[in-house]
Protein backbone atom coordinates (compact mmCIF):
# COMPACT_ATOMS: atom_id res chain seq x y z
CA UNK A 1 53.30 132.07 89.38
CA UNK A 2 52.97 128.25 90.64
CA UNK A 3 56.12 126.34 90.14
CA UNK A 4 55.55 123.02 87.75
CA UNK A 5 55.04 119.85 89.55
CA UNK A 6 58.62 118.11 89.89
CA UNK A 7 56.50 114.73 89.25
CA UNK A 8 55.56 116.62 85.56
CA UNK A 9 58.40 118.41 83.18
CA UNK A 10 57.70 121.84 82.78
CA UNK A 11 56.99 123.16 79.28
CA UNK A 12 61.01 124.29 78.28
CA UNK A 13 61.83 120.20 78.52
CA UNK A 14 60.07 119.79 75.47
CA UNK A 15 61.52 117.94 72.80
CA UNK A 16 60.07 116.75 69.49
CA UNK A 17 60.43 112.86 68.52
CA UNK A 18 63.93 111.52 67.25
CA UNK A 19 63.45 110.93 63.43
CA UNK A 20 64.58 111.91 59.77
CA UNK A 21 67.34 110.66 57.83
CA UNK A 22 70.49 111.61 59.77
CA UNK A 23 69.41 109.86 62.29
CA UNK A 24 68.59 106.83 61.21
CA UNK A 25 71.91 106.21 59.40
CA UNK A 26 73.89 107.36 63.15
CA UNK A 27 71.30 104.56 64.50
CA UNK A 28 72.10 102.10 61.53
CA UNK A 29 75.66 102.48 61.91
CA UNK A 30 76.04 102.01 65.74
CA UNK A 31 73.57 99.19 65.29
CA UNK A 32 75.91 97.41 62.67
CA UNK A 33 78.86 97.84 64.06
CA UNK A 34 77.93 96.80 67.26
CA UNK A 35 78.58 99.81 69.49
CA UNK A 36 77.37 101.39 72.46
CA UNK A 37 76.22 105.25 73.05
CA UNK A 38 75.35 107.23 75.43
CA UNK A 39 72.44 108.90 73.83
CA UNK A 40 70.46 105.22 74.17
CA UNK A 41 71.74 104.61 77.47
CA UNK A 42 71.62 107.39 79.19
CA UNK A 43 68.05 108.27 77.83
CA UNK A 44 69.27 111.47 76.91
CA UNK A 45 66.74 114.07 75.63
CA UNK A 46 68.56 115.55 72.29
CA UNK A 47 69.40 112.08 70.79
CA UNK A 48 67.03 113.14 67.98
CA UNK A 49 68.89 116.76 67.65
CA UNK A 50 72.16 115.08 67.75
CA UNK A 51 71.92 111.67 65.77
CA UNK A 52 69.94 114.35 62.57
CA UNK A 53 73.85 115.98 63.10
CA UNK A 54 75.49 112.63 62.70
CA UNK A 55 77.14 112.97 66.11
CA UNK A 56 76.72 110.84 69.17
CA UNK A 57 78.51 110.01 72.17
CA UNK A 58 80.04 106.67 72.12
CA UNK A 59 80.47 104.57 75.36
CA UNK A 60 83.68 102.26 75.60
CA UNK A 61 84.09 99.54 77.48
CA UNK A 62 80.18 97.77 77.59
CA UNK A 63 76.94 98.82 78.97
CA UNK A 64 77.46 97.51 82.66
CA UNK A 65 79.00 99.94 84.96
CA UNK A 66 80.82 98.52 88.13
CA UNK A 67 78.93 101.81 90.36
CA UNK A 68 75.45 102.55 90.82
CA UNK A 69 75.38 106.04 91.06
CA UNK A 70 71.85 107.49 91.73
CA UNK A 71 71.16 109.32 89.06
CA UNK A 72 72.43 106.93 85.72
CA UNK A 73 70.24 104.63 83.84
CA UNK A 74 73.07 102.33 82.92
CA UNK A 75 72.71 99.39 84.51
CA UNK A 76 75.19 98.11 86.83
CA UNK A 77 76.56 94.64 88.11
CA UNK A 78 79.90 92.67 86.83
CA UNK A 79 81.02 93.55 83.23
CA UNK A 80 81.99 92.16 80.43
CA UNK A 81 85.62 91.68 79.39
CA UNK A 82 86.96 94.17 77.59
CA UNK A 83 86.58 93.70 73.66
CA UNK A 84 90.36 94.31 72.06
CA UNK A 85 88.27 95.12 68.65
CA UNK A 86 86.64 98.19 69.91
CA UNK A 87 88.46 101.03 69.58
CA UNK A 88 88.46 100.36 65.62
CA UNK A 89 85.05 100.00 64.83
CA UNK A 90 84.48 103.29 66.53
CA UNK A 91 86.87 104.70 64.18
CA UNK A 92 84.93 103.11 61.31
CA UNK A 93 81.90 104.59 62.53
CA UNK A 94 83.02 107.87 62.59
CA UNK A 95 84.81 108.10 59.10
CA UNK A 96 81.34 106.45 58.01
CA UNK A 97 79.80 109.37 59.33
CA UNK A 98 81.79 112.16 58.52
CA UNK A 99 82.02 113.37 62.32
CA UNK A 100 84.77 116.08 62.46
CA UNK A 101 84.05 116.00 66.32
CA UNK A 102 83.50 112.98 68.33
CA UNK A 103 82.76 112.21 72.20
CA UNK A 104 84.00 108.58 73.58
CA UNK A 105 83.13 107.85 76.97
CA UNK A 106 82.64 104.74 79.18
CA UNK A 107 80.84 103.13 82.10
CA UNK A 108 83.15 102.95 85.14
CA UNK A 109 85.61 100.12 85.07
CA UNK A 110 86.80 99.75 88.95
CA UNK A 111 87.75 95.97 88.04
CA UNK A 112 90.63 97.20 85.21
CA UNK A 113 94.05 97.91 86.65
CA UNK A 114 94.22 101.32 84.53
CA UNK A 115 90.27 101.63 84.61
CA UNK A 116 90.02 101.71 81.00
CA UNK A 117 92.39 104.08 80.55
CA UNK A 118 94.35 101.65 77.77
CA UNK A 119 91.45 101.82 75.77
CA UNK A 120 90.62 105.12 75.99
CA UNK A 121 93.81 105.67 74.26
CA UNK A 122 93.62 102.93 72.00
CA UNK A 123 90.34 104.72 70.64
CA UNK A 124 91.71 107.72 70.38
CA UNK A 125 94.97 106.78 68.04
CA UNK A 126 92.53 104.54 65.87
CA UNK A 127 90.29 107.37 65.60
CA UNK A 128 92.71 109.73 64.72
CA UNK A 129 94.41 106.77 62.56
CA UNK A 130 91.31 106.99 60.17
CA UNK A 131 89.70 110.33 60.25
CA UNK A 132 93.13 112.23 61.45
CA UNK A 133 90.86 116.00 60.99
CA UNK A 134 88.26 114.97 63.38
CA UNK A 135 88.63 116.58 66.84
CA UNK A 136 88.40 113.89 69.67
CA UNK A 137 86.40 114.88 73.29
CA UNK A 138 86.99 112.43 75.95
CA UNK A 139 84.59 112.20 78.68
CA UNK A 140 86.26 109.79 81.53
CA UNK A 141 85.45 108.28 84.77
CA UNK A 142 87.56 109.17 87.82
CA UNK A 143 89.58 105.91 87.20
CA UNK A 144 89.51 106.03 91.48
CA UNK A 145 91.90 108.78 91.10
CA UNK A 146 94.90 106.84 89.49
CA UNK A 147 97.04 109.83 88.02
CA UNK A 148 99.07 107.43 85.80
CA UNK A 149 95.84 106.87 83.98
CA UNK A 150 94.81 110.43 83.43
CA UNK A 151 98.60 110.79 81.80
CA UNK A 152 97.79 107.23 79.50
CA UNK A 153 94.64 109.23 78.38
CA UNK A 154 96.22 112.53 77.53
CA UNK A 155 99.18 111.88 76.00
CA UNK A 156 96.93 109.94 73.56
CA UNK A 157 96.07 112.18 70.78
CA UNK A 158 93.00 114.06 71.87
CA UNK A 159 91.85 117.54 72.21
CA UNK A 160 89.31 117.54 74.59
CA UNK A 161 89.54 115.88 77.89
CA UNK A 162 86.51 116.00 80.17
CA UNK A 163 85.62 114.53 83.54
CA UNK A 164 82.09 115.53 85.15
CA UNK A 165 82.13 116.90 88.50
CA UNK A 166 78.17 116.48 88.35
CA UNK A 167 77.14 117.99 91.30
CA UNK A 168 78.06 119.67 94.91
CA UNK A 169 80.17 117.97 97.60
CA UNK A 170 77.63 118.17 99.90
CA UNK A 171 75.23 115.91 97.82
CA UNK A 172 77.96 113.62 96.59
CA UNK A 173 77.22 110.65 99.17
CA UNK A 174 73.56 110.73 97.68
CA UNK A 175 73.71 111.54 93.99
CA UNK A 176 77.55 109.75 93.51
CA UNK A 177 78.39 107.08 95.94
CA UNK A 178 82.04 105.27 95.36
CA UNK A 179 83.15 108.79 93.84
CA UNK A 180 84.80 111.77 95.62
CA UNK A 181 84.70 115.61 94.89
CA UNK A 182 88.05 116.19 95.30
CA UNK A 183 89.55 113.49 93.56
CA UNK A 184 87.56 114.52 90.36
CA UNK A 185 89.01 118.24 90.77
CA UNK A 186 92.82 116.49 91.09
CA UNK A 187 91.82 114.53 87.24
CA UNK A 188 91.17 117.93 85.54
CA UNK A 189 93.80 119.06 87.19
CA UNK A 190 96.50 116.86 86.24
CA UNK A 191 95.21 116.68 82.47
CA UNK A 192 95.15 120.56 82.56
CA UNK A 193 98.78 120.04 84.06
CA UNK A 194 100.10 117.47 81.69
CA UNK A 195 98.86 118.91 78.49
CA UNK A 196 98.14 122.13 78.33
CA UNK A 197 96.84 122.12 74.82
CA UNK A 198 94.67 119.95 75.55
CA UNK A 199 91.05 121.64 76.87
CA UNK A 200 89.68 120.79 80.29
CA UNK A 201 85.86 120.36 80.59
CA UNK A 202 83.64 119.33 83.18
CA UNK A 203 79.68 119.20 83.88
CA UNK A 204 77.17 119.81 86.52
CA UNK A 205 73.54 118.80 86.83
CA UNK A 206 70.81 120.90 88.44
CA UNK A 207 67.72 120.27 90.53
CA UNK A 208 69.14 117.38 92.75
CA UNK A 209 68.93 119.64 95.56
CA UNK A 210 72.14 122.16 95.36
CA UNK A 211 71.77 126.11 96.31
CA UNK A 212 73.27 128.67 94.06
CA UNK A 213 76.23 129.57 96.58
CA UNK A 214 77.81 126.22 96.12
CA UNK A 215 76.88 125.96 92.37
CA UNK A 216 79.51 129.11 92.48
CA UNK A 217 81.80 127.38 94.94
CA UNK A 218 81.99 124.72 92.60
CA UNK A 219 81.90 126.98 89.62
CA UNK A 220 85.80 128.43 91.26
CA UNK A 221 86.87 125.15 92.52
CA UNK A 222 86.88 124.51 88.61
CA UNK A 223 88.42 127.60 87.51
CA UNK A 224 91.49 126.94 90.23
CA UNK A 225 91.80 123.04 88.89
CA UNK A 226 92.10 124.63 85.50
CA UNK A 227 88.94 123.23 84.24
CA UNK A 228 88.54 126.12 80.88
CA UNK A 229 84.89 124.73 79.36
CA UNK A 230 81.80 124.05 81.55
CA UNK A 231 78.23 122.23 80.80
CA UNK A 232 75.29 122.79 82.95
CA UNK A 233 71.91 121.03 82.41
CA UNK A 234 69.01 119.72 84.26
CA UNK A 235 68.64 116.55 86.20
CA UNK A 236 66.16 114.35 84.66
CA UNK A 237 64.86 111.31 86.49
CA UNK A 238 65.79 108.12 83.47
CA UNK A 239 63.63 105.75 86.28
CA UNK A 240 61.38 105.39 88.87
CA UNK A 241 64.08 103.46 90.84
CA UNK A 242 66.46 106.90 90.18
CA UNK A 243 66.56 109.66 92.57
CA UNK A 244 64.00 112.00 92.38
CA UNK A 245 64.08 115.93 90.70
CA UNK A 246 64.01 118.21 93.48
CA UNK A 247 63.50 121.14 91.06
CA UNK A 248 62.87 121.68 87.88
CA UNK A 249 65.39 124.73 87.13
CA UNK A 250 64.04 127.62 84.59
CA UNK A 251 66.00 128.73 81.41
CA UNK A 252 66.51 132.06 83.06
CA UNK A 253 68.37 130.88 86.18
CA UNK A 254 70.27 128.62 83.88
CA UNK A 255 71.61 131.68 82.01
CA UNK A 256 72.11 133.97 84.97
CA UNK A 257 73.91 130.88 85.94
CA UNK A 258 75.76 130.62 82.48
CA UNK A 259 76.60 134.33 83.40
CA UNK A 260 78.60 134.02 86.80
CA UNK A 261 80.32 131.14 85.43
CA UNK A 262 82.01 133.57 82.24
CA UNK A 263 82.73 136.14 85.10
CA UNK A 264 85.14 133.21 86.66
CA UNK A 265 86.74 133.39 83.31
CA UNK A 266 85.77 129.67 81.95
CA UNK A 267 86.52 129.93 78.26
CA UNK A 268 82.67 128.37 76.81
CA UNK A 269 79.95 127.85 79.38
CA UNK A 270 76.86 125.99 77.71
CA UNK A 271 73.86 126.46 80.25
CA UNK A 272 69.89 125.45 79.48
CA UNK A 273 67.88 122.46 80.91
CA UNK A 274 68.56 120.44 78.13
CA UNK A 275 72.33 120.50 78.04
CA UNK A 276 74.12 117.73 78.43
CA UNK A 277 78.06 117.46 78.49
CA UNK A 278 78.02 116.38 75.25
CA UNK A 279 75.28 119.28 73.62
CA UNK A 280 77.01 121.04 71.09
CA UNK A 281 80.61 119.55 71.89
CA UNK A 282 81.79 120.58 68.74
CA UNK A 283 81.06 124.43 69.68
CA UNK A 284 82.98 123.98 72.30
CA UNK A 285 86.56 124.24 70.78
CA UNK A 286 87.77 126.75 68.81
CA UNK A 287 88.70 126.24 65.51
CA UNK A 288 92.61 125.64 64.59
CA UNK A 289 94.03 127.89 61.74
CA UNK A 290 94.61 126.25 58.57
């Protein structure tokens, strides 16, 4: 059988249009309130799937990120200054919505001290402040390896704490430039270290041009960081100016995939094409006894 074209998505990277009524109050109320998400930014394929749940991904901190990483569609250049008011009106939207899990992340902030980490926190408490049952995921930047922000994060009051590893070392100069591999693997491992009832999560994307063997080698570099809850999904290209799919990957490698990850002893492993580290977030941690 003849491989799709990587210029054309293949026939599992379907997805039907965003629409219905769930999603256009999520759209109404990040529109109103003046947020940011990562669903819109990001381009990301399941924002209709997601927004008819009343969930999104809310991004902290702006829509200019201070890197230019080759695979993001958020744009990059200097930021804005950071906006005090934030971290409540994200709280407002989710006790508007109902969420009983929520994901807050941000574009990278190299010109804050802490690298957002403040605010991070700040969302957190406000979130937890207003909607105290709903579980809060945070998905963070490396904050250039500053450990005294990773502890400002997870002594907040979250549950989740997630950092995305995103691809092999050996791409990393390519796909993300002004990051390093092994100071992502020292953030999970210092949450993991700090909190430990707090779950550690990271992410990988596929078809940028990695080989199974060091999907795996990444898959135990994880497992020894502590990281307990992995995402794997396929690299789609948001732009022209982006860097380009090497491969589109097929929903059976992506669970045989899925399958060596378990055998490393992660706790969840969500693998498919159209995962994101976001998909399903709420699936991810177990549920607390009454």
């Amino acid at each position: 059988m003849t491989p799709p074209s990587v210029g054309r998505h293949p026939p599992w990277l379907k997805v039907r249009a965003p629409g219905g009524p769930g999603f256009t109050e999520t759209r109404a109320a990040v529109k109103e309130l003046g947020l940011h998400t990562v669903c819109e930014e990001a381009h990301c394929p399941n924002i209709g799937e997601c927004w008819g749940h009343k969930t999104a991904t809310f991004m902290l901190l702006g829509d200019t990120c201070t890197r230019n990483c080759g695979f993001c569609a958020v744009a990059h250049g200097r930021p804005l200054a950071v906006d005090p008011e934030e971290p409540d009106r994200v709280s407002v939207a989710v006790a508007r919505l109902g969420l009983r899990h929520v994901v807050v992340t941000s574009v990278d902030r190299d010109d804050l001290p802490d690298g957002g980490a403040a605010h991070f926190a700040a969302t957190a408490r406000a979130i937890k402040a207003r909607q105290p049952e709903c579980r809060v995921e945070v998905l963070v930047p490396d904050f250039r390896g500053r450990l005294e922000s990773v502890a400002t994060v997870v002594m907040a009051p979250i549950d989740v704490f997630n950092h995305n590893i995103e691809t092999d070392p050996r791409l990393y100069k390519r796909v993300r430039p002004g990051a390093r591999y092994d100071r992502s693997l020292s953030l999970l491992n210092a949450a993991r270290r700090a909190r430990a009832d707090v779950l550690t999560k990271a992410g990988l994307m596929l078809g940028l041009g990695e080989r199974t063997d060091e999907l795996i080698s990444v898959f135990a570099d994880l497992r020894r960081a502590g990281c307990e809850v992995l995402t794997l999904g396929q690299y789609l290209r948001p732009a022209v100016e982006n860097l380009p799919v090497e491969r589109y990957v097929p929903p059976a490698e992506f669970a045989a995939l899925g399958e060596c990850a378990r055998a490393l002893g992660f706790r969840h492993v969500e693998s498919g094409p159209l995962v994101r580290s976001s998909y399903h977030a709420w699936s991810h941690v177990p549920e607390k006894n009454p």
